[in-house]
N, C-alpha and C. Protein backbone atom coordinates (compact mmCIF):
# COMPACT_ATOMS: atom_id res chain seq x y z
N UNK A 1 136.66 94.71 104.83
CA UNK A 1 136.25 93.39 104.40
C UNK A 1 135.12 92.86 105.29
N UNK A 2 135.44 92.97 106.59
CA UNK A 2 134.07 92.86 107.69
C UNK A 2 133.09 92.87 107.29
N UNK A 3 132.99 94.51 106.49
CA UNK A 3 131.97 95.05 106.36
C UNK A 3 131.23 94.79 105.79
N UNK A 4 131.55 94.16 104.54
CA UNK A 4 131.14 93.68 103.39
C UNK A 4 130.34 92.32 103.44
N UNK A 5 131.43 91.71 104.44
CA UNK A 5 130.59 90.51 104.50
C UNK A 5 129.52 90.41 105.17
N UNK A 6 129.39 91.28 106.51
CA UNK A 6 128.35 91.19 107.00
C UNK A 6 127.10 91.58 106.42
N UNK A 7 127.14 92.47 105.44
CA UNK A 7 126.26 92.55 104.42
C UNK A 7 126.12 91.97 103.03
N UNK A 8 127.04 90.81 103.17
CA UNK A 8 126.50 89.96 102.19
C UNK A 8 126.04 88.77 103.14
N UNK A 9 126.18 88.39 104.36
CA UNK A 9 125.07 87.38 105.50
C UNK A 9 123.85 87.92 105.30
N UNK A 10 123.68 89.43 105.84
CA UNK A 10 122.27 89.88 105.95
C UNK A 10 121.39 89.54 104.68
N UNK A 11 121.92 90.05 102.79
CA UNK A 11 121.43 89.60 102.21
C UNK A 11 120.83 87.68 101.80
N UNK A 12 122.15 87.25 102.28
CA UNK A 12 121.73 86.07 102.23
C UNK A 12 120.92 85.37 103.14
N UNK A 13 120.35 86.25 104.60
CA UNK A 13 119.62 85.93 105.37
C UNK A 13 118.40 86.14 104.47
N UNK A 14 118.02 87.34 104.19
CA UNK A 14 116.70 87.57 103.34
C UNK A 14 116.18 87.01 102.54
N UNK A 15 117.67 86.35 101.45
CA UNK A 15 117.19 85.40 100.41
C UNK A 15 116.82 84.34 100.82
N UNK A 16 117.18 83.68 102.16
CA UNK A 16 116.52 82.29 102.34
C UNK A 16 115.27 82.97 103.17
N UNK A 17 114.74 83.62 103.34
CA UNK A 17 113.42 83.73 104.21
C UNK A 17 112.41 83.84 102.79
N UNK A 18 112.98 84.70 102.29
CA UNK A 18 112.16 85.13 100.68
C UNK A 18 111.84 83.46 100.18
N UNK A 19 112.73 82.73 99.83
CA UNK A 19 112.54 82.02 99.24
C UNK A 19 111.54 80.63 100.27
N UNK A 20 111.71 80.55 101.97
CA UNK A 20 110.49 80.37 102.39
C UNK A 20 109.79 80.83 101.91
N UNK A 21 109.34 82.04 101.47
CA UNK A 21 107.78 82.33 101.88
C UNK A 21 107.81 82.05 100.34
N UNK A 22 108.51 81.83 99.42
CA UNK A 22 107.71 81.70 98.02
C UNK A 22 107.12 80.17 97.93
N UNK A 23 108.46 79.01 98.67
CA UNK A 23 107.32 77.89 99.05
C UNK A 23 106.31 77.76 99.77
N UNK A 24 106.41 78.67 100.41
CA UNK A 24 104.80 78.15 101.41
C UNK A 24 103.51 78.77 100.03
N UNK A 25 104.09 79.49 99.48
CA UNK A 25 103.44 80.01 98.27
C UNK A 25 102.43 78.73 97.44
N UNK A 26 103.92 78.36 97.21
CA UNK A 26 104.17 77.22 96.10
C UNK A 26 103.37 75.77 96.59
N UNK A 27 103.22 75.85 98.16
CA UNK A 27 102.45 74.62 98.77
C UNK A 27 100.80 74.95 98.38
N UNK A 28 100.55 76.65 98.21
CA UNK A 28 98.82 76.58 98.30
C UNK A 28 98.88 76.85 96.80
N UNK A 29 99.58 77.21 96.28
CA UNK A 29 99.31 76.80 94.70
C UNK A 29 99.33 75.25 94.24
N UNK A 30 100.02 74.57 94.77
CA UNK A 30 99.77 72.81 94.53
C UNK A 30 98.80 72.62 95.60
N UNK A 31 97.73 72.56 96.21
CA UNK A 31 96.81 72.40 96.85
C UNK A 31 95.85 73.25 95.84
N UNK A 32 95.77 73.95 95.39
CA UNK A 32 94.67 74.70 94.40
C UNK A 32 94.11 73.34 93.24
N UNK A 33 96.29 73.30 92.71
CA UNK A 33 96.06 72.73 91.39
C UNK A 33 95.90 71.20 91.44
N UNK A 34 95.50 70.50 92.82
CA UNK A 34 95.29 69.60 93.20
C UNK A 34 93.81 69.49 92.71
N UNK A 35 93.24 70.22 93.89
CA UNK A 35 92.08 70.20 93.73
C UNK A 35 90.69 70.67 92.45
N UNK A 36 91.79 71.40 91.52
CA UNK A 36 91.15 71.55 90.40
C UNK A 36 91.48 70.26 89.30
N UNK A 37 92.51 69.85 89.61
CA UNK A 37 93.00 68.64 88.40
C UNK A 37 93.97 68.77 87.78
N UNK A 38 94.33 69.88 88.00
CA UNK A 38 95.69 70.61 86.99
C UNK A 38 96.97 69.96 87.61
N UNK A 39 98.04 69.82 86.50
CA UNK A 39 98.73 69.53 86.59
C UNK A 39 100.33 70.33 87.52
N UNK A 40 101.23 69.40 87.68
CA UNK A 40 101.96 70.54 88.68
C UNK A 40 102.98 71.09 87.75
N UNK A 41 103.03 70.87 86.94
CA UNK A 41 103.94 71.20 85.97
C UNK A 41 103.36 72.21 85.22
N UNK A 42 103.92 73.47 85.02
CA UNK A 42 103.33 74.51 83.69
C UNK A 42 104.57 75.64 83.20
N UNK A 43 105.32 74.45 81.64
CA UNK A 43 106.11 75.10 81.54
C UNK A 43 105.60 76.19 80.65
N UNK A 44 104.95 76.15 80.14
CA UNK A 44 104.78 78.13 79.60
C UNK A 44 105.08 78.77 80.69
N UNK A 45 104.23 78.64 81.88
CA UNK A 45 104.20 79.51 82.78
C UNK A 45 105.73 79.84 83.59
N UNK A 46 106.16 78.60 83.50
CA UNK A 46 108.47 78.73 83.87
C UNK A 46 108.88 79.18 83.07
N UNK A 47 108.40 79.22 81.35
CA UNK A 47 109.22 79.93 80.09
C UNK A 47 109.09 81.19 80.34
N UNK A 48 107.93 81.45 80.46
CA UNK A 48 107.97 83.13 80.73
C UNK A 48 108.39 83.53 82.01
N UNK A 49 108.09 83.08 83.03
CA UNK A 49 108.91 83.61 84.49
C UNK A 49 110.35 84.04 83.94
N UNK A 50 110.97 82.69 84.01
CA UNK A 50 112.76 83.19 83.26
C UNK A 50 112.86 84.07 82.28
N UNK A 51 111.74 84.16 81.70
CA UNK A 51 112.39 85.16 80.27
C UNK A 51 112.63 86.44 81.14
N UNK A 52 111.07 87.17 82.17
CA UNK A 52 111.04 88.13 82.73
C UNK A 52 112.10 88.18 83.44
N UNK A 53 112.59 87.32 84.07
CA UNK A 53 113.69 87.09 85.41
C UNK A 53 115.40 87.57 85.04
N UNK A 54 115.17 86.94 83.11
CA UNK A 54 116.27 87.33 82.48
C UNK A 54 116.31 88.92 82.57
N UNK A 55 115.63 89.65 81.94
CA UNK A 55 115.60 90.57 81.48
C UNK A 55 115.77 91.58 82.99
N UNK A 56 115.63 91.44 84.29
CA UNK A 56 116.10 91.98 85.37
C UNK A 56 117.28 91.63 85.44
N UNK A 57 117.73 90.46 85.58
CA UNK A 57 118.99 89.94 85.54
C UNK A 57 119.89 91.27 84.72
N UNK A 58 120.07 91.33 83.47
CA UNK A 58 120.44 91.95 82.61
C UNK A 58 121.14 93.46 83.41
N UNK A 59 119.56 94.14 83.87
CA UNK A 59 119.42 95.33 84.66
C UNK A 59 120.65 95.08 85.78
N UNK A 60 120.61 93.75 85.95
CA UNK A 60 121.72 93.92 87.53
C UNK A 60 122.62 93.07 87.45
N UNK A 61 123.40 93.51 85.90
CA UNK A 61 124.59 92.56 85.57
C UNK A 61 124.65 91.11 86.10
N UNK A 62 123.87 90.40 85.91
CA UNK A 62 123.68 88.69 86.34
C UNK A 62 123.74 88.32 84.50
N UNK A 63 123.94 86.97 84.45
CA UNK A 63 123.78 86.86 83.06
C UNK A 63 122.91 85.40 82.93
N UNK A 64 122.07 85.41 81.67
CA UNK A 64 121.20 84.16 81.67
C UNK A 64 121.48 83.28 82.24
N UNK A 65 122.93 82.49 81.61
CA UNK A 65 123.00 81.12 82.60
C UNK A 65 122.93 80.77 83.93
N UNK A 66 123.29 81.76 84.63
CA UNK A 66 122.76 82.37 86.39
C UNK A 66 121.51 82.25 86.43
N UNK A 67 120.42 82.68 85.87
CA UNK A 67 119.41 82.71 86.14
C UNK A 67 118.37 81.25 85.91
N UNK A 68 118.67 80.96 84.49
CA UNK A 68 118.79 79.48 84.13
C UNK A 68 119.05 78.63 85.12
N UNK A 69 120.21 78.37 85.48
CA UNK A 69 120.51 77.75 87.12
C UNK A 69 119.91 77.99 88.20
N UNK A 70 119.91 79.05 88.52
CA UNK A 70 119.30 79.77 89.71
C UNK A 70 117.92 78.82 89.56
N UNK A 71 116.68 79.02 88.85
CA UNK A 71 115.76 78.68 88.66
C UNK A 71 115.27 77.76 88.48
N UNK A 72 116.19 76.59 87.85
CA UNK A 72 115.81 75.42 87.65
C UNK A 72 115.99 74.51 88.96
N UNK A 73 116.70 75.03 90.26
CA UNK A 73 116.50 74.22 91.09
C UNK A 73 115.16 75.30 92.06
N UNK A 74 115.06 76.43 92.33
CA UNK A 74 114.11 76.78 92.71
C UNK A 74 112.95 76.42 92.06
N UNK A 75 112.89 76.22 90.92
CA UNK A 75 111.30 75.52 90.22
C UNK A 75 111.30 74.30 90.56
N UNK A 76 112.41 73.53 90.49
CA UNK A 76 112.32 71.93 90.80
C UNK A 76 112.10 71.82 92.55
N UNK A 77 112.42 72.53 93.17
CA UNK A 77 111.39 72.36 94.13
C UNK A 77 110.28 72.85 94.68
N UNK A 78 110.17 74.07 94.01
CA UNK A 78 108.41 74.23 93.82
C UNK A 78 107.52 73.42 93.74
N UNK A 79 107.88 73.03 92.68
CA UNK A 79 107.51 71.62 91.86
C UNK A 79 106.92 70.75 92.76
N UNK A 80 108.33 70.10 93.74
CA UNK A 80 108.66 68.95 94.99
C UNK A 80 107.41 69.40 95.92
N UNK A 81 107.53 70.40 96.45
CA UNK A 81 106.47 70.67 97.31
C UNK A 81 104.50 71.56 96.99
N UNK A 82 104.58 71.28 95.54
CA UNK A 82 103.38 71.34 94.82
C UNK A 82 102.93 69.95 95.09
N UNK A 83 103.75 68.85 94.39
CA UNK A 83 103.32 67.57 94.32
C UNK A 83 103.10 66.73 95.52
């Protein structure tokens, strides 16, 4: 059981560093779309992320509504720190 868990910390160490670096991402993409005029919002561009995101999901037994969730608070603060 140890074992296990300690390798489910390590993963969950990765996932929060990953998901730093996708905001610091997400800060020079809202500084782009600042400075061009664009808006911070682009849901085509979230419709299709999730669709793709689904369809891995699938691959690694997760199921839509997971991902659905998952995403809607990682986009909503994308979002937060775009704006």
């Amino acid at each position: 059981m140890q074992d296990y868990r300690k390798k489910i910390d390590e993963i969950d160490q990765k996932i929060i560093t990953l998901l730093g670096e996708r905001m610091d991402l997400a800060k020079k993409i809202g500084k782009f779309k600042k400075e061009a005029g664009m808006p911070v919002e682009d849901v085509n561009r979230e419709n299709k992320l999730k669709d793709e995101l689904k369809k891995l999901a699938k691959q690694n037994n997760l199921s839509d509504k997971f991902v659905d969730r998952l995403y809607d608070v990682v986009l909503d603060e994308a979002r937060g720190v775009q704006g």
